[in-house]
C-alpha atoms as a PDB file:
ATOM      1  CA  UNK A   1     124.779  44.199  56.093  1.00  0.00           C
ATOM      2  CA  UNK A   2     123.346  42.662  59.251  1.00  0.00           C
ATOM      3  CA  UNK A   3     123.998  42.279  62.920  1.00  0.00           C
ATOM      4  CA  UNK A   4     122.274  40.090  64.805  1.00  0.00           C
ATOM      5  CA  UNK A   5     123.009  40.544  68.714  1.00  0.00           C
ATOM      6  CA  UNK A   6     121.571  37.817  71.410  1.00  0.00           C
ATOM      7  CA  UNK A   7     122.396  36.824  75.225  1.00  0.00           C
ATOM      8  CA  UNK A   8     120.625  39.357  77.392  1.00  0.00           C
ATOM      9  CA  UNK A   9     118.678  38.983  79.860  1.00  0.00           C
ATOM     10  CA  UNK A  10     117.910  39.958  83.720  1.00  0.00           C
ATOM     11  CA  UNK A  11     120.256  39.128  85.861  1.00  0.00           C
ATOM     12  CA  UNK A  12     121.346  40.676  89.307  1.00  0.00           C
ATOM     13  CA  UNK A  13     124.088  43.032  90.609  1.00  0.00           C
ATOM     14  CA  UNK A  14     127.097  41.228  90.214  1.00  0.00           C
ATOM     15  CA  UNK A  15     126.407  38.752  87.972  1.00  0.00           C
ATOM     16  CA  UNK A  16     127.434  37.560  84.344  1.00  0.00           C
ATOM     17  CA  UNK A  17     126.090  37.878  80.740  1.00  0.00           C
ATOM     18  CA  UNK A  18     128.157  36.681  77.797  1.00  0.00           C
ATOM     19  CA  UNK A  19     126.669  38.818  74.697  1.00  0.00           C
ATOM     20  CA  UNK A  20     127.070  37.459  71.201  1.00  0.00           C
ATOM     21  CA  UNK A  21     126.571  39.222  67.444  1.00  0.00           C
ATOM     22  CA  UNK A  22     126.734  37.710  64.181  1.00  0.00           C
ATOM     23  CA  UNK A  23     127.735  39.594  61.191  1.00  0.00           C
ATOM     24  CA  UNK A  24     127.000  39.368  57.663  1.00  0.00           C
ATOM     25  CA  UNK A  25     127.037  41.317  54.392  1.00  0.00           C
ATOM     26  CA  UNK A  26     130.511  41.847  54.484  1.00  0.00           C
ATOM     27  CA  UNK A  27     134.298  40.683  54.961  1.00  0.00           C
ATOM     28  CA  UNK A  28     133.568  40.424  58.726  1.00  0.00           C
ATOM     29  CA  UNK A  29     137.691  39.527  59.274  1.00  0.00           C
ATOM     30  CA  UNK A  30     138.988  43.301  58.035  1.00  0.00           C
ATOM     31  CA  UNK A  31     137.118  45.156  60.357  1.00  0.00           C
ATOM     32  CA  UNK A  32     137.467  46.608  63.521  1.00  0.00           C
ATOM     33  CA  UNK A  33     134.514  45.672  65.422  1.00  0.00           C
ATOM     34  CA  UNK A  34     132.900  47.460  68.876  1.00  0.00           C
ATOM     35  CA  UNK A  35     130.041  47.025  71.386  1.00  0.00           C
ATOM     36  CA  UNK A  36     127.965  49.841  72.166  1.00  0.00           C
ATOM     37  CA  UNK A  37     124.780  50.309  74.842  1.00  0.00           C
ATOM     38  CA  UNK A  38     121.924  53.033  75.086  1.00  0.00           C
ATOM     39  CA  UNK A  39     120.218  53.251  78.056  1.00  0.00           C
ATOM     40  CA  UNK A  40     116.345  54.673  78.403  1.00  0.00           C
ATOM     41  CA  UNK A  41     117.004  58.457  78.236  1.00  0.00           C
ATOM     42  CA  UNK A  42     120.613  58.291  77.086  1.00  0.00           C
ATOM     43  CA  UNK A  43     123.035  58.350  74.263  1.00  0.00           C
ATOM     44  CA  UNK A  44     124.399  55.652  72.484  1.00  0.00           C
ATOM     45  CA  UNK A  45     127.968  54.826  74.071  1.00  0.00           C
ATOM     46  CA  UNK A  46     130.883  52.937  73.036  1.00  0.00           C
ATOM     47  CA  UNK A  47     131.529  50.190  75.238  1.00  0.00           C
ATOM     48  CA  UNK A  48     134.247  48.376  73.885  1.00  0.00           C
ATOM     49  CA  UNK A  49     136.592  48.025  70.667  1.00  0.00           C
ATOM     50  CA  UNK A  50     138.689  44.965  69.212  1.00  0.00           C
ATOM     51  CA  UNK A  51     141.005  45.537  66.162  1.00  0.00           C
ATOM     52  CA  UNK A  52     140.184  42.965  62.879  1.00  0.00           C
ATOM     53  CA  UNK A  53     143.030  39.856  64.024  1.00  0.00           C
ATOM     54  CA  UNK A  54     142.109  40.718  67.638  1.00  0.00           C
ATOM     55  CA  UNK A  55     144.996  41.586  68.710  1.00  0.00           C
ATOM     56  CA  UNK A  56     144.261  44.839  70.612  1.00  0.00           C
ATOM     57  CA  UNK A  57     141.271  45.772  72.714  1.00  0.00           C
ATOM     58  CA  UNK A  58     140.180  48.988  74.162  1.00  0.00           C
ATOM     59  CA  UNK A  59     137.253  49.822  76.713  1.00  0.00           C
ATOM     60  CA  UNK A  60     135.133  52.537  77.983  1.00  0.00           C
ATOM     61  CA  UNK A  61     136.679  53.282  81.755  1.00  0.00           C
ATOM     62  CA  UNK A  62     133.160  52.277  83.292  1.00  0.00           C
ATOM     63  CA  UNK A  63     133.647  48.658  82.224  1.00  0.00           C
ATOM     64  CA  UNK A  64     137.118  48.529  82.368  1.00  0.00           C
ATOM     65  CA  UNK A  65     138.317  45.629  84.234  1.00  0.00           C
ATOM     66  CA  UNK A  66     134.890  43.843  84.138  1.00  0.00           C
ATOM     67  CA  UNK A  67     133.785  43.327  80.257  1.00  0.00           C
ATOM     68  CA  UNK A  68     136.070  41.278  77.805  1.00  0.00           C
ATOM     69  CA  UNK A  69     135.428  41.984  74.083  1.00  0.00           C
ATOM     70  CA  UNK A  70     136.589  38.463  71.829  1.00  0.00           C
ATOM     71  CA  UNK A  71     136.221  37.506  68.294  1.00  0.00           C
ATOM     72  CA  UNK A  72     136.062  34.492  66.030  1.00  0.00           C
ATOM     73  CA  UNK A  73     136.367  36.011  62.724  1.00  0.00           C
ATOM     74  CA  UNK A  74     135.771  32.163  61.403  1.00  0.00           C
ATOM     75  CA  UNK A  75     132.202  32.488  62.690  1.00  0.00           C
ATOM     76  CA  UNK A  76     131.642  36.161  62.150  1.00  0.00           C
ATOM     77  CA  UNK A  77     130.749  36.712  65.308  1.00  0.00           C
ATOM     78  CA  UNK A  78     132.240  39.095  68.295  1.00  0.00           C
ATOM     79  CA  UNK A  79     131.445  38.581  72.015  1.00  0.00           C
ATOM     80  CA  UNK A  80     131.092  40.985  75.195  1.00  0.00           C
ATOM     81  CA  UNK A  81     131.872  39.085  78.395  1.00  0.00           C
ATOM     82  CA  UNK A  82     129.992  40.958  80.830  1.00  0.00           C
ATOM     83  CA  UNK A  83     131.164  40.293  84.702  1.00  0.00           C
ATOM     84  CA  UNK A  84     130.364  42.148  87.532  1.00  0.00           C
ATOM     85  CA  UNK A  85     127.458  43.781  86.696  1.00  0.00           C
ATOM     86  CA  UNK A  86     126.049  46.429  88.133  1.00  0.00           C
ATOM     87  CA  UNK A  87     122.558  48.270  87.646  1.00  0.00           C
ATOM     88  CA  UNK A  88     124.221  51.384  85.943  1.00  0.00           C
ATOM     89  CA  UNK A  89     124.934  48.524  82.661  1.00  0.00           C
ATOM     90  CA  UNK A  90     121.083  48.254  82.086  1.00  0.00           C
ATOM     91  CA  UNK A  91     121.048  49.289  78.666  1.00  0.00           C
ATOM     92  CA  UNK A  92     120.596  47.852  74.790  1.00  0.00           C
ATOM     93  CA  UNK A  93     123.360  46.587  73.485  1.00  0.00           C
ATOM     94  CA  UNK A  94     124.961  46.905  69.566  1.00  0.00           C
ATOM     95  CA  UNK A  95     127.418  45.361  67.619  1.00  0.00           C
ATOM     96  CA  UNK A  96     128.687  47.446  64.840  1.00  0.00           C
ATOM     97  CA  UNK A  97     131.762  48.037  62.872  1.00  0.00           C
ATOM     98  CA  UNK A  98     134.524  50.435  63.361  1.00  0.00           C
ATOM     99  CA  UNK A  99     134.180  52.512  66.607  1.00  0.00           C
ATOM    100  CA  UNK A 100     132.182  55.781  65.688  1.00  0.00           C
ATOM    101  CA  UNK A 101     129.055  56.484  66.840  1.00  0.00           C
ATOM    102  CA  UNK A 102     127.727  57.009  63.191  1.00  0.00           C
ATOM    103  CA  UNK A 103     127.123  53.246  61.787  1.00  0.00           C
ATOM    104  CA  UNK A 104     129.785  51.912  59.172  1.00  0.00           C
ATOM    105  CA  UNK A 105     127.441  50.670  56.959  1.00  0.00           C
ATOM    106  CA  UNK A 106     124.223  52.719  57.818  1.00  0.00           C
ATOM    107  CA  UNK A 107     122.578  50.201  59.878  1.00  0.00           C
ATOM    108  CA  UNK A 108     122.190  48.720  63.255  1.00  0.00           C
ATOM    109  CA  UNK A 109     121.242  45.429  64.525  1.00  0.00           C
ATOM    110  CA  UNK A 110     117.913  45.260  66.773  1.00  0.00           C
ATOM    111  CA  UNK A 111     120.445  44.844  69.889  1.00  0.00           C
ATOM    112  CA  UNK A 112     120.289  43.156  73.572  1.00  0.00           C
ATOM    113  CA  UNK A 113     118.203  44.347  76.350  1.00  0.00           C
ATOM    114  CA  UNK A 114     120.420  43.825  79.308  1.00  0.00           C
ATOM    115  CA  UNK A 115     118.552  44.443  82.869  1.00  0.00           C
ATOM    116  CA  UNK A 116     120.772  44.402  86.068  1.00  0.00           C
ATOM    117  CA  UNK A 117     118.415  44.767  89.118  1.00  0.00           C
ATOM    118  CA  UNK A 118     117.482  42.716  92.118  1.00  0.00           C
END
């Protein structure tokens, strides 16, 4: 099983990031998928969840209204739409399956550093 994560980057208070990860090792299209982040000093958090046909979506309250979790289970890959960011969503970012904070399959990706500062 592997994740591979990509599109972060510095970027200013208030901008945009569009965050990609591309699955493998298994049947990518059964599985719920989520976004999580870990910031220096912090947790691992769940950031946002989108059920296998994604038809349903559910979000953490501090991104609610500004992130947009999207799937293309043709490509094995799940986006994170990141808009309005603020310095409080500087953190690594991780795809992973299901929504626990315990990975599915016992691994994760190397994840996105995502830097919000001016």
């Amino acid at each position: 099983v592997q994740f591979v994560e990509s599109g972060g980057g510095l970027v200013q208070p208030g901008g945009s990031l569009r965050l990609s990860c591309v699955s493998s090792g298994f049947i990518f299209s059964i599985y719920m998928m989520s976004w999580y982040r870990q910031a220096p000093g912090k947790e691992r958090e769940l950031v946002a969840t989108i059920t296998s046909n994604g038809g349903s979506t559910d979000y953490a309250d501090s991104v609610k209204g500004r992130f947009t979790i999207s799937r293309d289970n043709a490509k094995n890959t799940v986006f994170l739409q990141m808009n309005s960011l603020k310095p409080d969503d500087t953190a690594v970012y991780y795809c992973n399956v299901g929504r626990g904070l315990t990975p599915f399959f016992g691994s994760w990706g190397q994840g996105t550093q995502v830097t919000v500062s001016s």
